[in-house]
N, C-alpha and C. Protein backbone atom coordinates (compact mmCIF):
# COMPACT_ATOMS: atom_id res chain seq x y z
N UNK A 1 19.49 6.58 35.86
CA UNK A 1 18.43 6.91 34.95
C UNK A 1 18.90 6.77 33.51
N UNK A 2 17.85 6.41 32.76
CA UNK A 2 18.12 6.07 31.42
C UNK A 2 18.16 7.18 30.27
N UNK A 3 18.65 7.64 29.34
CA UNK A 3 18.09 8.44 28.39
C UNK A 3 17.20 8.13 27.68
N UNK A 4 16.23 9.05 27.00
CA UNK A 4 15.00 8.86 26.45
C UNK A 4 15.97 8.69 24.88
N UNK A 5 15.35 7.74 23.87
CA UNK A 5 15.67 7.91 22.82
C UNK A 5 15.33 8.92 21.95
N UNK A 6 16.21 9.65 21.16
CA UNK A 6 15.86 10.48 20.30
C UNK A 6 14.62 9.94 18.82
N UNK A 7 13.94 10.27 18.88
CA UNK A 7 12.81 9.99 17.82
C UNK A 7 12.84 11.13 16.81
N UNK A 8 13.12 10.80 15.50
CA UNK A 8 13.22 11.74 14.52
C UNK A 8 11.92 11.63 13.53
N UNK A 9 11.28 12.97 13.23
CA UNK A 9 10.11 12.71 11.62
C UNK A 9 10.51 12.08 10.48
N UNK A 10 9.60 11.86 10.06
CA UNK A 10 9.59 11.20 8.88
C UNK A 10 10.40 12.58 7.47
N UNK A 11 9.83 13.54 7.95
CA UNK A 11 10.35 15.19 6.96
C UNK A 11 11.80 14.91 7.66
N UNK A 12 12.35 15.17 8.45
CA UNK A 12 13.60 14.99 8.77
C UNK A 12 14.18 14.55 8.41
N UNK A 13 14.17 12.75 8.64
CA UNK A 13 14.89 11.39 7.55
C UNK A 13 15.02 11.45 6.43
N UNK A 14 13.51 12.17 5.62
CA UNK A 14 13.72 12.26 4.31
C UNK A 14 14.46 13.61 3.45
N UNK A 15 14.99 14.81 4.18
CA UNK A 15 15.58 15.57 4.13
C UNK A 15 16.98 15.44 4.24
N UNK A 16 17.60 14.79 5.58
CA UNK A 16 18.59 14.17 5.82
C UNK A 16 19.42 13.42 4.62
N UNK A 17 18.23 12.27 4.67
CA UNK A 17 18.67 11.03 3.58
C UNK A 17 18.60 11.54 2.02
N UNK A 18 17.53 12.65 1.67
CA UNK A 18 17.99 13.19 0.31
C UNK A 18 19.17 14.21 0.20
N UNK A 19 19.81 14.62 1.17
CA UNK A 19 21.43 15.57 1.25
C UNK A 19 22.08 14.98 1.13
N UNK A 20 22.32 13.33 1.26
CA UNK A 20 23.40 12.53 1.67
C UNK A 20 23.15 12.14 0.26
N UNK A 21 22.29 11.30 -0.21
CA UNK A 21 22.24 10.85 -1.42
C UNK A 21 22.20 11.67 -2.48
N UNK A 22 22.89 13.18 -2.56
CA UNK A 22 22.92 13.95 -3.36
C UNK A 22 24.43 14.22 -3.81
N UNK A 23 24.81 14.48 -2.25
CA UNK A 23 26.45 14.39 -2.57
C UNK A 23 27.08 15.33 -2.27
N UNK A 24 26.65 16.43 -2.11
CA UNK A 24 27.04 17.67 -2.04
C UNK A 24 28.25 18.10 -0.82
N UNK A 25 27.56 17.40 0.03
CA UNK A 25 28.74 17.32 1.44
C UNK A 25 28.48 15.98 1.99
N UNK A 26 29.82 15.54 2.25
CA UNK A 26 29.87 14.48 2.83
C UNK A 26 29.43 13.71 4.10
N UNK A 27 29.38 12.55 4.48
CA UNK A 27 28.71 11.95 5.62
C UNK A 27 28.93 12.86 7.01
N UNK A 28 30.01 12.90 7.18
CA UNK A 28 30.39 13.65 8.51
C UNK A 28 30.22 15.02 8.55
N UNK A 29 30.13 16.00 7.22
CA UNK A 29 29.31 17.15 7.21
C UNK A 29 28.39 17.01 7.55
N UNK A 30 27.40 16.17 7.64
CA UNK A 30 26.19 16.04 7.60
C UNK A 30 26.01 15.54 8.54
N UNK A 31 26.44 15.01 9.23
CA UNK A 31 26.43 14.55 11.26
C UNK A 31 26.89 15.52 11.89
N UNK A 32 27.52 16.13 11.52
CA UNK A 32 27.99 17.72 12.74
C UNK A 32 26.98 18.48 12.17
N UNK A 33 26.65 18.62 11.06
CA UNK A 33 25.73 19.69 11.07
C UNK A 33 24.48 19.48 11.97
N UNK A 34 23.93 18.12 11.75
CA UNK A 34 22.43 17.88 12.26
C UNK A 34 22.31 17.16 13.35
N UNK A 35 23.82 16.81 13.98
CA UNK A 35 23.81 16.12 15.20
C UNK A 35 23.14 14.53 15.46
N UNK A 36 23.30 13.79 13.91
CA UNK A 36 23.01 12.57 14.18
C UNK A 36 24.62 11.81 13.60
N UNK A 37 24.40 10.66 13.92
CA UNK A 37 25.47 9.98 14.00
C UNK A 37 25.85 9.45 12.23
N UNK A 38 27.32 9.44 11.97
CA UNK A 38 26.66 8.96 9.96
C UNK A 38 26.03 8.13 9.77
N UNK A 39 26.67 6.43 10.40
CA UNK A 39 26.14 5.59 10.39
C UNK A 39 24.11 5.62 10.24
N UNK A 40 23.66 5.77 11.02
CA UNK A 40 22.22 6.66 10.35
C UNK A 40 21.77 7.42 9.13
N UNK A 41 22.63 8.21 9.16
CA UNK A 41 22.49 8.39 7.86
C UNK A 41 22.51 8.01 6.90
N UNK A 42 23.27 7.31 7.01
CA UNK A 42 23.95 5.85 5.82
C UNK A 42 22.95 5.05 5.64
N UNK A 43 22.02 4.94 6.54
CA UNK A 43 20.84 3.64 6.62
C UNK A 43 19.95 4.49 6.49
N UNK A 44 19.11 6.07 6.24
CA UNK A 44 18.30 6.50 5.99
C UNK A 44 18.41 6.52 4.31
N UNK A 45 19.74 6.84 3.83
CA UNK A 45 20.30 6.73 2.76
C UNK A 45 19.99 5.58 1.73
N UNK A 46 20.39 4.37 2.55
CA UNK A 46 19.67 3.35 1.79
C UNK A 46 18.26 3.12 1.70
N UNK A 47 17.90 3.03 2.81
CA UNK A 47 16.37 3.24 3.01
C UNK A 47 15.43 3.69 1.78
N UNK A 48 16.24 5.03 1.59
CA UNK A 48 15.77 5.94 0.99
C UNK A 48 15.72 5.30 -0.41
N UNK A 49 16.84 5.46 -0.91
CA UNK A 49 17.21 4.54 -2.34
C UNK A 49 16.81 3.15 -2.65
N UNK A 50 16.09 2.40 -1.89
CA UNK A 50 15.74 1.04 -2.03
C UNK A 50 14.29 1.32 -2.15
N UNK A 51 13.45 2.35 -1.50
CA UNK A 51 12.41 2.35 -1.32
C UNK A 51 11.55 3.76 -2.23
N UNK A 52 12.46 4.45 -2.96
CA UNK A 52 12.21 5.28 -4.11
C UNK A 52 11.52 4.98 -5.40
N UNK A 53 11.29 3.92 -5.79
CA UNK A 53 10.60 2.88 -6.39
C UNK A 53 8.92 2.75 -5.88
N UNK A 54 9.17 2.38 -5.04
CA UNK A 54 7.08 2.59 -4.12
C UNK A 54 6.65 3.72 -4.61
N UNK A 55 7.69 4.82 -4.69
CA UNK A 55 6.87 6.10 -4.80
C UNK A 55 5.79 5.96 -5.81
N UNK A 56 6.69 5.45 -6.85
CA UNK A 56 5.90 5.78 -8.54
C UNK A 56 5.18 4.18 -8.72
N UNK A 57 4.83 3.57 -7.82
CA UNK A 57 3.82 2.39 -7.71
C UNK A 57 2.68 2.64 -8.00
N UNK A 58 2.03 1.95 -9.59
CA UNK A 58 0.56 2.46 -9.33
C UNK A 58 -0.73 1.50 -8.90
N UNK A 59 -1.01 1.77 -7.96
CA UNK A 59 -1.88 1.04 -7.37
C UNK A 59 -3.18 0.68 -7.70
N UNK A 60 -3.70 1.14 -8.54
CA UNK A 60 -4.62 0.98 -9.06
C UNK A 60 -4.83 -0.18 -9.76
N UNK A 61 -3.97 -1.30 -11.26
CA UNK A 61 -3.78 -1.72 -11.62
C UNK A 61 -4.02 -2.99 -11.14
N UNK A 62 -5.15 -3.97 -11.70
CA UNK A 62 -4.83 -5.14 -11.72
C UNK A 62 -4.43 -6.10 -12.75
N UNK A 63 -4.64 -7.26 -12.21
CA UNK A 63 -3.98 -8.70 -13.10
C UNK A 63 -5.30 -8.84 -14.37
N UNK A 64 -4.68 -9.13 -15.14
CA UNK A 64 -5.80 -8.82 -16.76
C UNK A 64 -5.79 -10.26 -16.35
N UNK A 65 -6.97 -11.03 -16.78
CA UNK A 65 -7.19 -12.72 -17.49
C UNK A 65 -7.98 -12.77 -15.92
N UNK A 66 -7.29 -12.02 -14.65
CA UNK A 66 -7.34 -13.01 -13.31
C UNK A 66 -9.12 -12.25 -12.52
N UNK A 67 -10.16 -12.56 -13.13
CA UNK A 67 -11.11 -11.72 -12.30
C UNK A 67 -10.91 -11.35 -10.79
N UNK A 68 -11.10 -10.31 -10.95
CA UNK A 68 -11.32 -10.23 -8.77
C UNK A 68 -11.93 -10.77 -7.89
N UNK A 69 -11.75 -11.50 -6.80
CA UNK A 69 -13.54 -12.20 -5.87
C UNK A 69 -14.20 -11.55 -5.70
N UNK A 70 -14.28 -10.04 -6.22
CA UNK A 70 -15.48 -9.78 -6.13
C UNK A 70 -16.64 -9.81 -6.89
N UNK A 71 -15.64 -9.37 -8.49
CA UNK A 71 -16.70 -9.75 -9.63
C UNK A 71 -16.97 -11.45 -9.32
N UNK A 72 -16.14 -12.33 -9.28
CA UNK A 72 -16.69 -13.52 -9.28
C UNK A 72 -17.92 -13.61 -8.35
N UNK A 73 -18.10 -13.63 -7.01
CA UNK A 73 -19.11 -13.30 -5.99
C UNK A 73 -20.05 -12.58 -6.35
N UNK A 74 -19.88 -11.79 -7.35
CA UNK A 74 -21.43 -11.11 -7.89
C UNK A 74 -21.76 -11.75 -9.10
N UNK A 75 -21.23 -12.53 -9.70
CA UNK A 75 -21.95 -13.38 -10.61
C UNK A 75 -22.39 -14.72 -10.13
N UNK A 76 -21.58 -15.40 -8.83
CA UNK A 76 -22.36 -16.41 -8.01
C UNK A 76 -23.83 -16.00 -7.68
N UNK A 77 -23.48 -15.24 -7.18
CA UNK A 77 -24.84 -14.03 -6.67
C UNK A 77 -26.11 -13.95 -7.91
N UNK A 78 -25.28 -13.33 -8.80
CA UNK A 78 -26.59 -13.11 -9.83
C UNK A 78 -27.10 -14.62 -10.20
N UNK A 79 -26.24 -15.88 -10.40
CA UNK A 79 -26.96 -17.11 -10.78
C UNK A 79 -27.66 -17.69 -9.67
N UNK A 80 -27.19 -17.47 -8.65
CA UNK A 80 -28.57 -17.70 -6.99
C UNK A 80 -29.59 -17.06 -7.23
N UNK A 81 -29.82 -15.82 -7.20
CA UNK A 81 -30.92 -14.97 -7.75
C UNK A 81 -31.65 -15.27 -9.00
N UNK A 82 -31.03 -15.95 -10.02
CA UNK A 82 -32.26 -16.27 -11.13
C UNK A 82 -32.61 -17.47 -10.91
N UNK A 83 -31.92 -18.28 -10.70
CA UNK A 83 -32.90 -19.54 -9.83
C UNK A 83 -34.04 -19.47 -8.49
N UNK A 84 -33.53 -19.25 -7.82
CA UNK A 84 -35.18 -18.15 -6.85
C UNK A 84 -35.78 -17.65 -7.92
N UNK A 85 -35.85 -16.94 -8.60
CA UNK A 85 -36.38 -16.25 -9.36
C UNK A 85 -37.10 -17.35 -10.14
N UNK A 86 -36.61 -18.07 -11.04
CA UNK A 86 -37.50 -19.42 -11.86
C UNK A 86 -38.43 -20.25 -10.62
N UNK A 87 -37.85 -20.22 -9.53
CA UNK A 87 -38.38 -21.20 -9.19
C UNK A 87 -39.67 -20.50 -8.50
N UNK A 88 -39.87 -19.08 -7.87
CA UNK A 88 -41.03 -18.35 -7.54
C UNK A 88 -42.12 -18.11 -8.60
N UNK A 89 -41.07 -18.11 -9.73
CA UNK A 89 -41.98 -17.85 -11.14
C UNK A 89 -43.10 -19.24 -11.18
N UNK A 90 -42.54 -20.62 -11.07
CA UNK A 90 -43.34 -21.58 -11.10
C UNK A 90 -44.05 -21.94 -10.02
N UNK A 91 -43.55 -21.64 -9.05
CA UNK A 91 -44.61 -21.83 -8.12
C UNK A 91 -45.77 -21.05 -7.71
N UNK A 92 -45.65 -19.56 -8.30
CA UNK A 92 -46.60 -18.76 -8.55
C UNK A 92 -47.62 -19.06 -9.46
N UNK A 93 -47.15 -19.43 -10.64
CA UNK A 93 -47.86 -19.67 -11.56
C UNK A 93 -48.57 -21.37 -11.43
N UNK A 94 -47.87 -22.04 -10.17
CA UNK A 94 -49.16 -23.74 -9.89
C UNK A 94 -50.15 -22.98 -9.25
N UNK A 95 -49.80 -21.95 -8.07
CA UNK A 95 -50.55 -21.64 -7.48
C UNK A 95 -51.87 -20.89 -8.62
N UNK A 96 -52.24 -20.45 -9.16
CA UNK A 96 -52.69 -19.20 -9.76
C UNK A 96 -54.00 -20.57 -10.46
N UNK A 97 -53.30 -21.90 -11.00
CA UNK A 97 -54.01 -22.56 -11.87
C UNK A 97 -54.65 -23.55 -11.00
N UNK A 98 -54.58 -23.40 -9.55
CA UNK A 98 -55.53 -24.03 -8.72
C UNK A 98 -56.70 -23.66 -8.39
């Protein structure tokens, strides 16, 4: 029979990996204490530090000069619509003078 893999949270890793990247006690303190291996740690560690950056990502923000497809698609839109529009206008108005 096989062992089940250990699956750790996301609060865990990031608890883990902010002790290690602090400094306070070293790798192997920190594997006897919590019973994971360093090597892991070492890679939650980086993880951590490579990907600390996303945090303060603001998402909101777009590209200035570059419209969105969507505004573009609603101004396709609005110039379809005033042409129907001229063209009901005149054909309303042959009809009316018959």
């Amino acid at each position: 029979m096989s062992k089940r893999r250990k699956t750790y949270t996301p609060q865990f890793k990031s608890k883990v990996a902010l002790a290690a990247a602090k400094g306070n006690k070293t790798l192997s303190e920190l594997s006897s204490h919590h019973g994971i291996h360093a090597n892991q740690i070492s890679m939650w560690k980086s993880q951590l530090l490579e990907r600390a950056s996303e945090l303060f990502q603001d998402g909101r923000r777009r590209k200035r000069g570059d419209p969105s497809p969507t505004e573009a698609e609603l101004y396709e839109q609005i110039g379809r619509l005033k042409i129907e529009l001229d063209w009901l206008k005149k054909k309303v108005d042959g009809d009316i003078e018959r």
